[in-house]
Structures are given as C-alpha cells and as structure tokens.
Protein backbone atom coordinates (compact mmCIF):
# COMPACT_ATOMS: atom_id res chain seq x y z
CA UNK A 1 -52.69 -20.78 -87.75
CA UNK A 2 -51.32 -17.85 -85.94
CA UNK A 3 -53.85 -15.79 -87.43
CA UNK A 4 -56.80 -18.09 -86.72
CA UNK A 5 -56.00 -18.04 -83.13
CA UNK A 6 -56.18 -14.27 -83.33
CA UNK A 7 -59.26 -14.01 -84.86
CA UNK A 8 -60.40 -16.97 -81.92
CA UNK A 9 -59.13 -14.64 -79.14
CA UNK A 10 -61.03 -11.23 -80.46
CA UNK A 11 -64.14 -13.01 -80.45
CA UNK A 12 -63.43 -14.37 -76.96
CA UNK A 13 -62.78 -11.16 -75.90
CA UNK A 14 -66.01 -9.55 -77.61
CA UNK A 15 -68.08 -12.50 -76.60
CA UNK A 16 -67.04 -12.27 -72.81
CA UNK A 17 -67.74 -7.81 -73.26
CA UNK A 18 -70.70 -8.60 -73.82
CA UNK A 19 -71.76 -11.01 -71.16
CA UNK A 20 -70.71 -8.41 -68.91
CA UNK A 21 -72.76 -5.49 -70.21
CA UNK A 22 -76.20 -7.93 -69.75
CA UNK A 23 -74.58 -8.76 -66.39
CA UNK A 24 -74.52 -5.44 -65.15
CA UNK A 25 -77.61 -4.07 -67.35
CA UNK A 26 -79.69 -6.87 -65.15
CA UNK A 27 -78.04 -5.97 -62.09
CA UNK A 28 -79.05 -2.46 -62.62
CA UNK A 29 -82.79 -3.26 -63.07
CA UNK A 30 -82.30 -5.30 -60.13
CA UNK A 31 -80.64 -2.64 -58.39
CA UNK A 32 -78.23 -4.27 -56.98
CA UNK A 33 -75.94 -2.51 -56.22
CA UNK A 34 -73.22 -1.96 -53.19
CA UNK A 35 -74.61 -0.40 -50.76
CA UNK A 36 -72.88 0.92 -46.87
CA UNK A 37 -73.83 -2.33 -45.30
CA UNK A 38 -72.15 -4.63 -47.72
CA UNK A 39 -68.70 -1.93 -47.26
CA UNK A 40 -69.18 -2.43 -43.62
CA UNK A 41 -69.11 -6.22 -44.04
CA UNK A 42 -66.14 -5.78 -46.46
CA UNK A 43 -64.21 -3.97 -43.46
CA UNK A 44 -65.85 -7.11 -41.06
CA UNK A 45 -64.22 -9.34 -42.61
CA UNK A 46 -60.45 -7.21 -42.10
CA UNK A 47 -61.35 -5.96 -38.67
CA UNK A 48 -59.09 -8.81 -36.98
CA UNK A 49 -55.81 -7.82 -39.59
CA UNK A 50 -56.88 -3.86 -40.18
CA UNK A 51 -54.19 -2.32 -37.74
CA UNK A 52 -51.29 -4.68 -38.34
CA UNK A 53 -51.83 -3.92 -42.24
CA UNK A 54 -52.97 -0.43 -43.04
CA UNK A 55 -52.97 1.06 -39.99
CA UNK A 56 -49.18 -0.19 -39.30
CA UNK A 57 -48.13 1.87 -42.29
CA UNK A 58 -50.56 4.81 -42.23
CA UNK A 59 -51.14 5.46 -38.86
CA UNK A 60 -48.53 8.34 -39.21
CA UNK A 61 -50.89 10.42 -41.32
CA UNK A 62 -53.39 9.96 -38.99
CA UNK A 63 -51.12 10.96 -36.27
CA UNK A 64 -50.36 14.45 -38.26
CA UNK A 65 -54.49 14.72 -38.55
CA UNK A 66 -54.65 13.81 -34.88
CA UNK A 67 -51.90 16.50 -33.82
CA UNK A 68 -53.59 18.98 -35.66
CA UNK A 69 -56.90 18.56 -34.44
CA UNK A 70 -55.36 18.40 -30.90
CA UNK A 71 -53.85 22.04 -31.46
CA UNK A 72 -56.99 23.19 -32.52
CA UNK A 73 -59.36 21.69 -29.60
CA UNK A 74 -58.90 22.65 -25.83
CA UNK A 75 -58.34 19.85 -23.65
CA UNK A 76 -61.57 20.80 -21.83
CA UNK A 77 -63.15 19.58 -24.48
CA UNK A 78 -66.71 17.36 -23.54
CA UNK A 79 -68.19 15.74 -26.64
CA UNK A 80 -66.06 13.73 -28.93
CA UNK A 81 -67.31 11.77 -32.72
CA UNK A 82 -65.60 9.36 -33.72
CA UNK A 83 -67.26 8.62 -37.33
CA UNK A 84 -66.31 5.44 -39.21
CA UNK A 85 -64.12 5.11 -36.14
CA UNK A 86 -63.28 1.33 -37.46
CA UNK A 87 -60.72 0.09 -34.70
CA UNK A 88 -61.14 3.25 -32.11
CA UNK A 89 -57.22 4.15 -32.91
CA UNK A 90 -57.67 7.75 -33.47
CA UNK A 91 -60.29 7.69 -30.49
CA UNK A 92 -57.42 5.91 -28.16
CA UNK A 93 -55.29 8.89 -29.07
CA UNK A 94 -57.50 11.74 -28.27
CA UNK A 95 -58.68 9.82 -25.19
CA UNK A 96 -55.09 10.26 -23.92
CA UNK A 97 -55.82 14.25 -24.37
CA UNK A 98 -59.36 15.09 -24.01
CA UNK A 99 -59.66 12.90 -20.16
CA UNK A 100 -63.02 14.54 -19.52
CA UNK A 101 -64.84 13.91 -23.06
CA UNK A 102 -67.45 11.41 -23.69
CA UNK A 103 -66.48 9.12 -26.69
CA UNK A 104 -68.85 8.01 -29.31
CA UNK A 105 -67.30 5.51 -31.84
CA UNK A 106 -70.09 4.80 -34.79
CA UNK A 107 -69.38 2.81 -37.49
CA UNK A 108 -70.98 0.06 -39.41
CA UNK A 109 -68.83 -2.19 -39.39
CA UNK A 110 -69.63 -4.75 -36.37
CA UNK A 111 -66.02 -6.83 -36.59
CA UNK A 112 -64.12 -3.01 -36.49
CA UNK A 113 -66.32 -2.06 -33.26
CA UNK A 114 -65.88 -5.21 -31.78
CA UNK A 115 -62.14 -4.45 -32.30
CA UNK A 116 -62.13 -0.90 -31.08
CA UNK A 117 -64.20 -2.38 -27.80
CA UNK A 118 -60.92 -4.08 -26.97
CA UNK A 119 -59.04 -0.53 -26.41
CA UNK A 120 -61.42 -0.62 -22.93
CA UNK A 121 -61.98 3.50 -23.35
CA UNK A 122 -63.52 4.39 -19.82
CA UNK A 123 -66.32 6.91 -21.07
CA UNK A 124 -67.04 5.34 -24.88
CA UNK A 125 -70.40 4.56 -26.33
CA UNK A 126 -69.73 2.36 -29.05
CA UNK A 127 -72.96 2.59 -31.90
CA UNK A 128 -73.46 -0.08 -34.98
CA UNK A 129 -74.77 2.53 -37.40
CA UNK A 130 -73.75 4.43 -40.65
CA UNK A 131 -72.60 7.88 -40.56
CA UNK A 132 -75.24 9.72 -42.11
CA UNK A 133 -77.83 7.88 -40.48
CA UNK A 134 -76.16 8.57 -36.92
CA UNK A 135 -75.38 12.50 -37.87
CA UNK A 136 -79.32 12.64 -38.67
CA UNK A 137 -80.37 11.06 -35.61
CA UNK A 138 -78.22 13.79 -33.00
CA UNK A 139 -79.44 17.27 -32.17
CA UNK A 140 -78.06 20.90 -33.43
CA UNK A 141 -74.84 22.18 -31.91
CA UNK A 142 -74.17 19.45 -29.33
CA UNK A 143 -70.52 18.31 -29.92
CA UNK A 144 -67.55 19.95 -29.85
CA UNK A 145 -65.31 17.46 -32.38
CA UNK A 146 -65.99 15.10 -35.14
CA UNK A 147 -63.28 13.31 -36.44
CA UNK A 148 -63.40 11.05 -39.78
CA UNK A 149 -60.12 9.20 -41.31
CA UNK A 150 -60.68 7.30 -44.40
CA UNK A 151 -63.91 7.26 -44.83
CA UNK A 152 -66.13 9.88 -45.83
CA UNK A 153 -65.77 8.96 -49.10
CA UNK A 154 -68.42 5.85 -48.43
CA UNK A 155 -71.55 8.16 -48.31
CA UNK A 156 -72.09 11.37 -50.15
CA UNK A 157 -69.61 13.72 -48.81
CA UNK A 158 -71.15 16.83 -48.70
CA UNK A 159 -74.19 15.59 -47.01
CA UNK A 160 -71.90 14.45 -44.24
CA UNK A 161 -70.03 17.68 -44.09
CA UNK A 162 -73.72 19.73 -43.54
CA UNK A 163 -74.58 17.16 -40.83
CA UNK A 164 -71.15 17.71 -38.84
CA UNK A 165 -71.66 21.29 -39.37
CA UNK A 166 -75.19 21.19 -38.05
CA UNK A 167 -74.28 19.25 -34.94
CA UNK A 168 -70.95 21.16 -33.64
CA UNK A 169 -71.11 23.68 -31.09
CA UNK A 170 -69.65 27.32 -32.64
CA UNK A 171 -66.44 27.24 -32.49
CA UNK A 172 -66.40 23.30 -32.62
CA UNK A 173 -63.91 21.23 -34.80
CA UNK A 174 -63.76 18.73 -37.48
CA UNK A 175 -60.63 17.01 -38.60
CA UNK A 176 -60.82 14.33 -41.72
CA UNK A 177 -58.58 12.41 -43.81
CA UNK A 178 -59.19 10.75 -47.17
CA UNK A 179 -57.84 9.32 -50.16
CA UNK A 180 -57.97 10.54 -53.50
CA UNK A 181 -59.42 9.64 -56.87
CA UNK A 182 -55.74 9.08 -57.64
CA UNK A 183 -55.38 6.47 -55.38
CA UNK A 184 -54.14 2.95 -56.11
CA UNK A 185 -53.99 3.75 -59.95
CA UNK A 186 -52.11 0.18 -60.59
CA UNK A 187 -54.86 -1.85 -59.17
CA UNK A 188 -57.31 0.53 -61.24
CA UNK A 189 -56.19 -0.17 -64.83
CA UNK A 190 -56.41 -3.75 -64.20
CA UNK A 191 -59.56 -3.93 -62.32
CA UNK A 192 -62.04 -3.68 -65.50
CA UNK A 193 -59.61 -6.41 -67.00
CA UNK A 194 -60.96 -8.80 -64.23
CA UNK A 195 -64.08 -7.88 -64.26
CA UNK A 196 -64.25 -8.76 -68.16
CA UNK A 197 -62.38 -12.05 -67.30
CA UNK A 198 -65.29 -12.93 -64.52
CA UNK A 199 -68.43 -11.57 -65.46
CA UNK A 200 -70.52 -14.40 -64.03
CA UNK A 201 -69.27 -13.90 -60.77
CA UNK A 202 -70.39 -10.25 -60.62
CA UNK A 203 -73.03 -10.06 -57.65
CA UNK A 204 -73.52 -6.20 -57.15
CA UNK A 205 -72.42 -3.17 -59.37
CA UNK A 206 -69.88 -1.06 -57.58
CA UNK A 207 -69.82 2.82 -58.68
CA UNK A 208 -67.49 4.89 -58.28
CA UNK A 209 -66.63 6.58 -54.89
CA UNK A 210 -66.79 10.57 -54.64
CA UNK A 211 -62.89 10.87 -53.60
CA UNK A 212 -61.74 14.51 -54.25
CA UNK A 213 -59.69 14.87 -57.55
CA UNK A 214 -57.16 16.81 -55.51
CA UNK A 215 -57.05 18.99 -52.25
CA UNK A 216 -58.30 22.33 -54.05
CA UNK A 217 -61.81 20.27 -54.89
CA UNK A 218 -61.28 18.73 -50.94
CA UNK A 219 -61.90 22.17 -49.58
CA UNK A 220 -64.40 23.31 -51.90
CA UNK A 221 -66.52 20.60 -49.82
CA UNK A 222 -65.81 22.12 -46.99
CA UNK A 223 -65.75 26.03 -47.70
CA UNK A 224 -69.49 26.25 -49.30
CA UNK A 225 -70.63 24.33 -45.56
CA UNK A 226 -69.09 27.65 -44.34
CA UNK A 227 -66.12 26.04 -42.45
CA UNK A 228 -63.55 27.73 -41.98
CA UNK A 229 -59.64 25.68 -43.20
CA UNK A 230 -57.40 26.37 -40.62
CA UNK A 231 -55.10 23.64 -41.93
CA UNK A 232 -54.65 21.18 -45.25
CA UNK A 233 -52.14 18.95 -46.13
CA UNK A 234 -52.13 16.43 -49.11
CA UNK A 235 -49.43 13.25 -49.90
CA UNK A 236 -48.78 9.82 -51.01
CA UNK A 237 -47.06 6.92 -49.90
CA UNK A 238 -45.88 3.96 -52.00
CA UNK A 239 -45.94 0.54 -51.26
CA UNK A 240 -43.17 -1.82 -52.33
CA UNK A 241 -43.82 -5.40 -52.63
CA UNK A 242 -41.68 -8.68 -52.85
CA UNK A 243 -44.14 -10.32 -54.97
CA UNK A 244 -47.58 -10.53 -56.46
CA UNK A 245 -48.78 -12.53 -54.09
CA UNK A 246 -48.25 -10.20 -50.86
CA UNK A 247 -48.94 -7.09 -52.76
CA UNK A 248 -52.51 -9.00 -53.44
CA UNK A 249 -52.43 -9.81 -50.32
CA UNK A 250 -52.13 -6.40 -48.53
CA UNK A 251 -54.96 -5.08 -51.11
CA UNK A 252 -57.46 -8.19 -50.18
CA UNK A 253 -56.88 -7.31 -46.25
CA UNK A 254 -56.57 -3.91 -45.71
CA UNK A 255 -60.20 -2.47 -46.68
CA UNK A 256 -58.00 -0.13 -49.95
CA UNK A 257 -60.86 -2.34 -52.53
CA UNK A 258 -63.71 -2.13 -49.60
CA UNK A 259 -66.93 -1.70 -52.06
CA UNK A 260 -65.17 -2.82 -55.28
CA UNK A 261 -64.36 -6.01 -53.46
CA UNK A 262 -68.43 -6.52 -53.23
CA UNK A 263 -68.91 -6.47 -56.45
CA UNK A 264 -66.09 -8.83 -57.62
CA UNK A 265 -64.97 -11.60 -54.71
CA UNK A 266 -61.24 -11.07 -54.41
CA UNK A 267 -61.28 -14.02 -52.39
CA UNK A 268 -61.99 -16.35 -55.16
CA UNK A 269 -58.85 -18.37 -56.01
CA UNK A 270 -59.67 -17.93 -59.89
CA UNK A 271 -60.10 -13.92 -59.60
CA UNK A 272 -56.82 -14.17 -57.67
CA UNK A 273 -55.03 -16.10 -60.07
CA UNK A 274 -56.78 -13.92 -62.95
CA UNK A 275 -55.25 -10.79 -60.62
CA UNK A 276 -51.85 -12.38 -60.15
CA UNK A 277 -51.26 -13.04 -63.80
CA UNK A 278 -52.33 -9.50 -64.80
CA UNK A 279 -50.23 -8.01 -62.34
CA UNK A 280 -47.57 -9.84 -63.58
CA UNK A 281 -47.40 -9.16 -67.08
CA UNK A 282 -47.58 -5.35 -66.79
CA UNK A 283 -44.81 -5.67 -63.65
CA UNK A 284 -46.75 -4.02 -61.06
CA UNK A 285 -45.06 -5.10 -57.72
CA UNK A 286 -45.80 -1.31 -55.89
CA UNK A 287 -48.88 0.44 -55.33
CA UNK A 288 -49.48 4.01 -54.59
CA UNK A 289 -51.97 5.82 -51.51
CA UNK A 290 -52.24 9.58 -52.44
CA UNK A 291 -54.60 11.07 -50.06
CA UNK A 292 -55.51 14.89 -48.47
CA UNK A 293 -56.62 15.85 -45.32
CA UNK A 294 -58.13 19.17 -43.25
CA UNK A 295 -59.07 20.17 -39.50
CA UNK A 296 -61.61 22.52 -40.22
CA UNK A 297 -63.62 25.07 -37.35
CA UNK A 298 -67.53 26.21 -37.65
C-alpha cells in the first residue's frame, strides 16, 4: 500500500512538472512576461504599508548611503534625482541638507509617489515614469546627484549606470544601494516548489533580476562607466519571525518578491497556504537581506 502511494505521488509530481513547462513554454511564445509596469504595480499595491515594514527596519542602511553621499556633495548643491524614489524618504533627508536643490522624485510606481507627495517637499517635481525611460529623456551633464536605493536591479543595470553618468555634471555624484543575488535565500529554495504546486495560476514568467553576486562584481558596474568609488560597503540583516504567518506576511508587503510576486499571486489564500506549509516543514521562521552599496563621483 505504502508503496502504491509512492509510486501515486511521483507521478503527481511528474504530471504537475510538466504542466508547468507547457505553462511557461506558452507564456514565452506569448511573451508574457513581467515587465517594469507590472513591478511598479507590485510596489502600488505596498505603497500605503512600505515604510512601516521595510523601510522601518532598513532605513538605517539607507541612512549610511545617505551620510555618505552627503559628505561627498556640497550643500550648494542645485539638481537633485531621486530614481525609484518610492516614498521620497531618502529625498526628505537630503532636502533637510541640500535647501537650495530642485527635487525630482521618478518612479513608476503611482501608489509610492502618491505616498512620497505627502512629505509636502517645497521645490519637488514628482514624475510617473521608469528610470531608464526618464534618464533617456534629460540632457548631458545637467545634475549634480542621482541617488537610487533598492532598485536598480529592476532594469538593466549598466544601462542605468551610462545614463546617470551621461547626465551628471563633472564632478557630480551618484550614491546607490542594492541587494544581492544572495538575498532572501529561504524564500528562494521554496519558491520553484510553489510554482510546481500552482502552475495554472502562473500569469507572467518572472526572470531573474541582475543583482550583483557580491560587491567586487557591484563595482565592476560602475568602474568600466569610468566612475570613480570613493566609498563601498556591503552587509546583511536577518529577520526573525514569530511565525509563518508574519514572516509571509512581511515578504507579501514589503516589495522583497516585487516581480516574482507577478508571476505567482502571493495573495491567493491557496499559494499562501501552499507557502505556509512549505515553510513549515523545512523550519524557516528567519529570512536574510544581504545587500552592497557605493557613492560613486564622474
């Protein structure tokens, strides 16, 4: 009996592998796949919960980005980029500093720019737009600082970096922050799990996000642009949870799955259940942030 429920299982299992290689073969064809807007509606939909989740925990590492970038930048300073700014916190630092600089908060998320409205910055321009598609649009040499946290990862990186390069004055700075490929490893072995477990719910294919492998790669990006480092730093933080349930809950609200949550709707009470129970079983109740950041000078 034992072994008849075995052999039942494995040809569940094989059965439900192959549903979701036709899935994603005639997504592919399709091309659908997840594209900036549908991460932008992904960060929407956490816009209202972003600071008193992520941001309450990791603001300190964009306060050491921010305190860096503020050594590097005189106060004088006139033209300011905020870039994937999602709720204007690092701008409503800076603004504190730089009294005299014109603002511009871009990002394509309308709930996070909605949110970063609400910080009532005197001399802001707040644009709907993606990055790359903003960087294109603005002329050679006319800022004097770009900064990025957490995002550049969500269009090709180096593209980006030429862009900012392009548009900063000499002498002009550039301070981002990213994660990893390392990050959130827990929620990564477990994610193709679900996937198998809930292949007719798969809407878009999700690749794989550029995140540097480790800070030596990060400044590769940065070094063939011809910036110059004049700082790096790279860490982790870990996340300790009471439960399933809230560590599911901090991933689902946060924007840490933004893109992957596209693809697979985290929000579905069966995928959650199907997430709990895996969680459970391999006695995952932490999960772990590892990211690197740079201020860089053209």
């Amino acid at each position: 009996m034992e072994q008849k429920c075995f052999i039942k299982e494995k040809r569940g299992g094989r059965m439900k592998l192959i549903e979701l290689i036709k899935k994603i073969f005639l997504l592919g064809i399709q091309r659908k796949v997840v594209r900036a807007e549908d991460i932008g509606k992904a960060y929407t939909f956490v816009s209202d919960c972003y600071e008193n989740t992520f941001l309450k925990e990791m603001h300190v590492y964009n306060d050491e980005v921010l305190n860096a970038f503020i050594e590097a930048l005189p106060t004088d300073t006139k033209g300011l980029l905020d870039l994937a700014c999602g709720t204007g916190y690092n701008s409503e630092v800076l603004a504190r500093v730089y009294t005299q600089a014109q603002f511009y908060l871009v990002d394509i998320s309308k709930g996070m720019l909605e949110e970063a409205k609400k910080k009532q910055m005197r001399t802001a321009s707040f644009i709907q737009k993606d990055m790359l598609g903003f960087l294109k649009e603005q002329p050679d040499e006319s800022l004097d600082g770009v900064i990025c946290c957490w995002a550049i990862k969500y269009q090709p990186p180096r593209q980006i970096i030429k862009e900012v390069y392009r548009i900063l004055k000499p002498g002009g700075i550039f301070g981002v922050l990213v994660n990893t490929k390392k990050t959130l490893p827990e929620i990564r072995k477990i994610y193709p799990s679900l996937l198998l477990k809930h292949p007719e719910t798969i809407q878009r294919i999700m690749f794989n996000l550029p995140n540097p492998n480790n800070k030596l790669v990060f400044l590769k990006w940065f070094k063939k642009a011809r910036f110059q480092v004049l700082r790096a730093e790279e860490g982790k933080r870990v996340f300790h949870f009471r439960n399933e349930e809230k560590l599911i809950e901090w991933v689902t609200h946060t924007g840490a799955l933004a893109g992957f949550d596209c693809m697979l709707d985290l929000q579905n009470q069966e995928i959650k259940k199907s997430l709990e129970a895996s969680l459970m079983k391999k006695r995952i109740h932490s999960v772990t942030h590892r990211f690197v950041w740079a201020i860089l000078k053209k």
